[in-house]
N, C-alpha and C. Protein backbone atom coordinates (compact mmCIF):
# COMPACT_ATOMS: atom_id res chain seq x y z
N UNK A 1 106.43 106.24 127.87
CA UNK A 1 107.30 105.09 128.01
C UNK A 1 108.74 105.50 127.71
N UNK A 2 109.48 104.90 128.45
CA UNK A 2 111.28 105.67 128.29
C UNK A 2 111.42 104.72 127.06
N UNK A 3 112.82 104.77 126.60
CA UNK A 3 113.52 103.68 125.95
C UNK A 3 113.84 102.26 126.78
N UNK A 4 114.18 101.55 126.01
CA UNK A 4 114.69 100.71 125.66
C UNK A 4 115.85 99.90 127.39
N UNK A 5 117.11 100.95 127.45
CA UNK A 5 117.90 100.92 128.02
C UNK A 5 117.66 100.52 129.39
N UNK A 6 116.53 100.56 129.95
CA UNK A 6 116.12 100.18 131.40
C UNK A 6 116.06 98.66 131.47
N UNK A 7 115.11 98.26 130.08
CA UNK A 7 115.31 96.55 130.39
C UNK A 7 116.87 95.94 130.16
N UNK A 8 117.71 96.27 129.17
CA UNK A 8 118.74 96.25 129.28
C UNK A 8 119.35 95.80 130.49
N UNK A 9 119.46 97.32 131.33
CA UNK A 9 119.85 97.19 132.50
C UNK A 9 119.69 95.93 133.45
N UNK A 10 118.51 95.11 133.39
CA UNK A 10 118.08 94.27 134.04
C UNK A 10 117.80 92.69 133.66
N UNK A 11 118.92 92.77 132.35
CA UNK A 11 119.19 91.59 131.63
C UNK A 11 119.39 90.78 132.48
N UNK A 12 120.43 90.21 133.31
CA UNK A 12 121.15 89.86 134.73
C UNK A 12 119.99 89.11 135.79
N UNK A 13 118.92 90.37 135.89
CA UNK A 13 118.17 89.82 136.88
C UNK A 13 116.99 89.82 136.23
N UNK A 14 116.44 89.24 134.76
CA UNK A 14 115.02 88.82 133.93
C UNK A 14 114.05 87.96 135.39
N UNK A 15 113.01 89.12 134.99
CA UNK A 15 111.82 88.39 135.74
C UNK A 15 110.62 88.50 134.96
N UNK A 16 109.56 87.52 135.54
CA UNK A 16 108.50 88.18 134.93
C UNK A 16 108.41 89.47 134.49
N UNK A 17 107.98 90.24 136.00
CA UNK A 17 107.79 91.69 135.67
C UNK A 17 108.46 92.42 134.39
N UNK A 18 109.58 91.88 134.22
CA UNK A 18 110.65 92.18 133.12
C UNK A 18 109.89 92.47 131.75
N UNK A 19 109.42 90.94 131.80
CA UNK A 19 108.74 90.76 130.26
C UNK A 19 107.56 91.10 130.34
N UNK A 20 106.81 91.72 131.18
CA UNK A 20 105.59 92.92 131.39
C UNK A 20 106.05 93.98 130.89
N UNK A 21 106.76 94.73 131.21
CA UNK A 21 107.23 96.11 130.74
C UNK A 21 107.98 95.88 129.38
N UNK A 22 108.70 95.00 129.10
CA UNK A 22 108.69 94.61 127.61
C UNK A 22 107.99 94.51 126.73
N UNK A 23 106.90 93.95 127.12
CA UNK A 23 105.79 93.49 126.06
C UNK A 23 104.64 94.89 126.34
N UNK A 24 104.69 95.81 127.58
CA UNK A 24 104.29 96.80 127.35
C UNK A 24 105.14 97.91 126.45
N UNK A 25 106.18 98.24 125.93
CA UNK A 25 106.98 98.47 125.35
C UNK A 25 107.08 98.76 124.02
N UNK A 26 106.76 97.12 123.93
CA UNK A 26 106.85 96.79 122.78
C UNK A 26 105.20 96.84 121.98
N UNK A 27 104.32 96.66 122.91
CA UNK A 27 103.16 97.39 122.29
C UNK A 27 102.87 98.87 122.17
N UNK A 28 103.62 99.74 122.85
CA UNK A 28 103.72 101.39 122.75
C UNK A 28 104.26 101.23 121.11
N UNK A 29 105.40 100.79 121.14
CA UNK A 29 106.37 100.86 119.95
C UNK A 29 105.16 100.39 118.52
N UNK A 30 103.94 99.60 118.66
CA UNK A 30 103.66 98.92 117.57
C UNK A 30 102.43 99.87 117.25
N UNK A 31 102.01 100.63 118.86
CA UNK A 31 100.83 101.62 118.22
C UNK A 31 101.37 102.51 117.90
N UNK A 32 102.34 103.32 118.54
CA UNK A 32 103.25 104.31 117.20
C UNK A 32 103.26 104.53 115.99
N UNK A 33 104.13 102.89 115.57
CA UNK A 33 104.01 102.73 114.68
C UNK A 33 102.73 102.71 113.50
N UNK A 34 101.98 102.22 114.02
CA UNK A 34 100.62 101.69 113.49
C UNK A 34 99.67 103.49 113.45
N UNK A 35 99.88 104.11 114.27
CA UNK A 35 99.59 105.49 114.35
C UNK A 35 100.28 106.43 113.10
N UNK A 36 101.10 106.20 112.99
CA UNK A 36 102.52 107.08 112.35
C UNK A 36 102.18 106.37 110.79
N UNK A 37 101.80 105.01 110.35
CA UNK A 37 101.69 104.59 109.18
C UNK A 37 100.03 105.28 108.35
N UNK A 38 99.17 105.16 109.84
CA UNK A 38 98.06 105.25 109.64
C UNK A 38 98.06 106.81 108.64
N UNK A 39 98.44 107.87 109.61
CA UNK A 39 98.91 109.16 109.49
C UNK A 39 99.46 109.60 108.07
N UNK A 40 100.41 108.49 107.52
CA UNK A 40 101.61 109.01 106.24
C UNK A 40 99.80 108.55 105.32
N UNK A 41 99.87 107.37 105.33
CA UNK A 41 98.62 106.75 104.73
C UNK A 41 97.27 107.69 104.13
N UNK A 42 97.19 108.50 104.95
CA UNK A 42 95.98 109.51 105.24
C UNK A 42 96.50 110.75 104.18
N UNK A 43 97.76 111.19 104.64
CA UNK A 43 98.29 112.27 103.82
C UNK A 43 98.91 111.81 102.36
N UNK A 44 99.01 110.43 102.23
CA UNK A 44 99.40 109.91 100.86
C UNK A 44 97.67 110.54 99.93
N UNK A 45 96.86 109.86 100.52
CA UNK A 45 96.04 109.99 99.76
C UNK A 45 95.34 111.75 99.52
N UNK A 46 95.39 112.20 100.44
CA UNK A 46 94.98 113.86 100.56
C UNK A 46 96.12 114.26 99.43
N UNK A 47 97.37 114.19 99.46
CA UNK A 47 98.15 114.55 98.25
C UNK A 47 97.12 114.17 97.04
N UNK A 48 97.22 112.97 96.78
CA UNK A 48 96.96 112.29 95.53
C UNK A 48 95.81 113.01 95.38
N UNK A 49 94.58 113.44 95.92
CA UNK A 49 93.68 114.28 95.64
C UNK A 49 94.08 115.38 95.05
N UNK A 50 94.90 116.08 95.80
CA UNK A 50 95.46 117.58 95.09
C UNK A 50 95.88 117.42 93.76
N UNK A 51 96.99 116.78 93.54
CA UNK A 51 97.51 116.23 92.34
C UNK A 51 96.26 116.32 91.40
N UNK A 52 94.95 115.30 91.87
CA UNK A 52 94.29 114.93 90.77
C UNK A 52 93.83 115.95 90.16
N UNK A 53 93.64 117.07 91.43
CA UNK A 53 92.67 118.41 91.23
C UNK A 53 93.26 119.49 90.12
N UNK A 54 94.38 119.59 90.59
CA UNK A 54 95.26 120.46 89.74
C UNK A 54 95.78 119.49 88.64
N UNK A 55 95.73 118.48 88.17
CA UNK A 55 95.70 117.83 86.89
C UNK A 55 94.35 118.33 86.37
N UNK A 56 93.18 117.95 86.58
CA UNK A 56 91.72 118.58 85.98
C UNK A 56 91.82 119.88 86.11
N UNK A 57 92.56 120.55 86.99
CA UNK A 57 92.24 122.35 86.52
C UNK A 57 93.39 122.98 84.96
N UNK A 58 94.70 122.13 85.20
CA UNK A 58 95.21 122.56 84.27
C UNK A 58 94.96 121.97 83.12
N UNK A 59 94.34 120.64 82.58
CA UNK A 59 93.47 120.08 81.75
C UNK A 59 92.28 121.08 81.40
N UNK A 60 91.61 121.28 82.08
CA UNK A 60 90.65 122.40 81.78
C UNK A 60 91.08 123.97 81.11
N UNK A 61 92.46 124.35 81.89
CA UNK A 61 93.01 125.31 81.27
C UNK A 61 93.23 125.33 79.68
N UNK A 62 94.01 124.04 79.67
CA UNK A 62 94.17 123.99 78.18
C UNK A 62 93.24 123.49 77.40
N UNK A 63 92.34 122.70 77.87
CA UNK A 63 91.03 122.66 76.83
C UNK A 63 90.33 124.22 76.33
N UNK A 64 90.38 125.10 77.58
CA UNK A 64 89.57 126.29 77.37
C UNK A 64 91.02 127.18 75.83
N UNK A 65 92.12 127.10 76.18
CA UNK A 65 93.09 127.74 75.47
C UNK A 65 93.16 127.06 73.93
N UNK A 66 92.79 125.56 73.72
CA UNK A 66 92.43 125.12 72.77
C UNK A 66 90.99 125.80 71.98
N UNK A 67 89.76 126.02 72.44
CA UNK A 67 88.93 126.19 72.06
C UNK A 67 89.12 127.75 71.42
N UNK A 68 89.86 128.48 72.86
CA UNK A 68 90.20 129.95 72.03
C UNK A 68 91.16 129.96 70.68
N UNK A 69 92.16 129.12 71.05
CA UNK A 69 92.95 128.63 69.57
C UNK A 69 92.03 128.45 67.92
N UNK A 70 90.94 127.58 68.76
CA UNK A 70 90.46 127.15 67.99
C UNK A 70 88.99 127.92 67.04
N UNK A 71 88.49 128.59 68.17
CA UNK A 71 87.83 129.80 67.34
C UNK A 71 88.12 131.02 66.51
N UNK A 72 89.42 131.11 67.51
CA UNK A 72 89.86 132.01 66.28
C UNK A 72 90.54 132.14 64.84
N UNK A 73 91.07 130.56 64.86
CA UNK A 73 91.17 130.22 63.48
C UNK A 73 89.71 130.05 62.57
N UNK A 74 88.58 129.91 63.04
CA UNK A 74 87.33 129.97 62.84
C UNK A 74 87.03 131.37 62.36
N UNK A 75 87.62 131.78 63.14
CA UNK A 75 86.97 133.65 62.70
C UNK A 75 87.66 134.13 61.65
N UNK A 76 89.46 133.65 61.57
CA UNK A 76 90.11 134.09 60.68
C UNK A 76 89.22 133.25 59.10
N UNK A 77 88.74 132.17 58.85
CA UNK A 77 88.84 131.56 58.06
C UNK A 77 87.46 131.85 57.29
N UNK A 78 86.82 132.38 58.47
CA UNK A 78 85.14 133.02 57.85
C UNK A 78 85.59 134.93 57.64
N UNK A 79 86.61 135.25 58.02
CA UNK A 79 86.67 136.64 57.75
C UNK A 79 87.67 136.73 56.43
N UNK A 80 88.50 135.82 56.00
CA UNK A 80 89.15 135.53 54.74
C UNK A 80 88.18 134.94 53.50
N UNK A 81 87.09 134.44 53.77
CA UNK A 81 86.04 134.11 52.99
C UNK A 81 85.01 134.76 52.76
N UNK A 82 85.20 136.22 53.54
CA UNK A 82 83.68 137.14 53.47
C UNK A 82 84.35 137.44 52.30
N UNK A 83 85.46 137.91 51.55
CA UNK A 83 85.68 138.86 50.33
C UNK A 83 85.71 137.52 49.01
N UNK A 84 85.60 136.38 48.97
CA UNK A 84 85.77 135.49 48.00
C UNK A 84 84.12 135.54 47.90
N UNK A 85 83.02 136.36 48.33
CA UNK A 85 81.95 136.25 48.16
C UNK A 85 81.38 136.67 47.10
């Protein structure tokens, strides 16, 4: 479908046919649209997946970096207590 500018042209002499190719037009223009929203829509949410994914992997990272934190103050605290034996 061209633009716009053709019905324009034929402001002067509006006929039916006129408002056929208008309203065909103007339904190209609304499945576009409706295509093009559908589309952002689709990739909004495929983001938001990633996001979530790499939120739970780097959550996981630092749980695992906590636990190493955390054992090894474990080891220090049982290897400072083997000689108070």
């Amino acid at each position: 479908m061209s633009n716009f500018q053709e019905l324009q042209a034929e402001k002067k002499e509006w006929s039916l046919a006129s408002d056929e190719r208008l309203f065909e037009k103007l339904k190209y223009l609304e499945d576009n649209v409706h295509a093009s929203t559908h589309l952002v829509f689709n990739s909004m949410n495929e983001l938001t997946r990633a996001f979530n994914a790499a939120d739970a992997t780097l959550n996981n990272s630092m749980n695992a970096f906590n636990q190493m934190s955390f054992n090894k103050f474990v080891e220090n605290v049982v290897e400072g207590q083997d000689g108070d034996f």
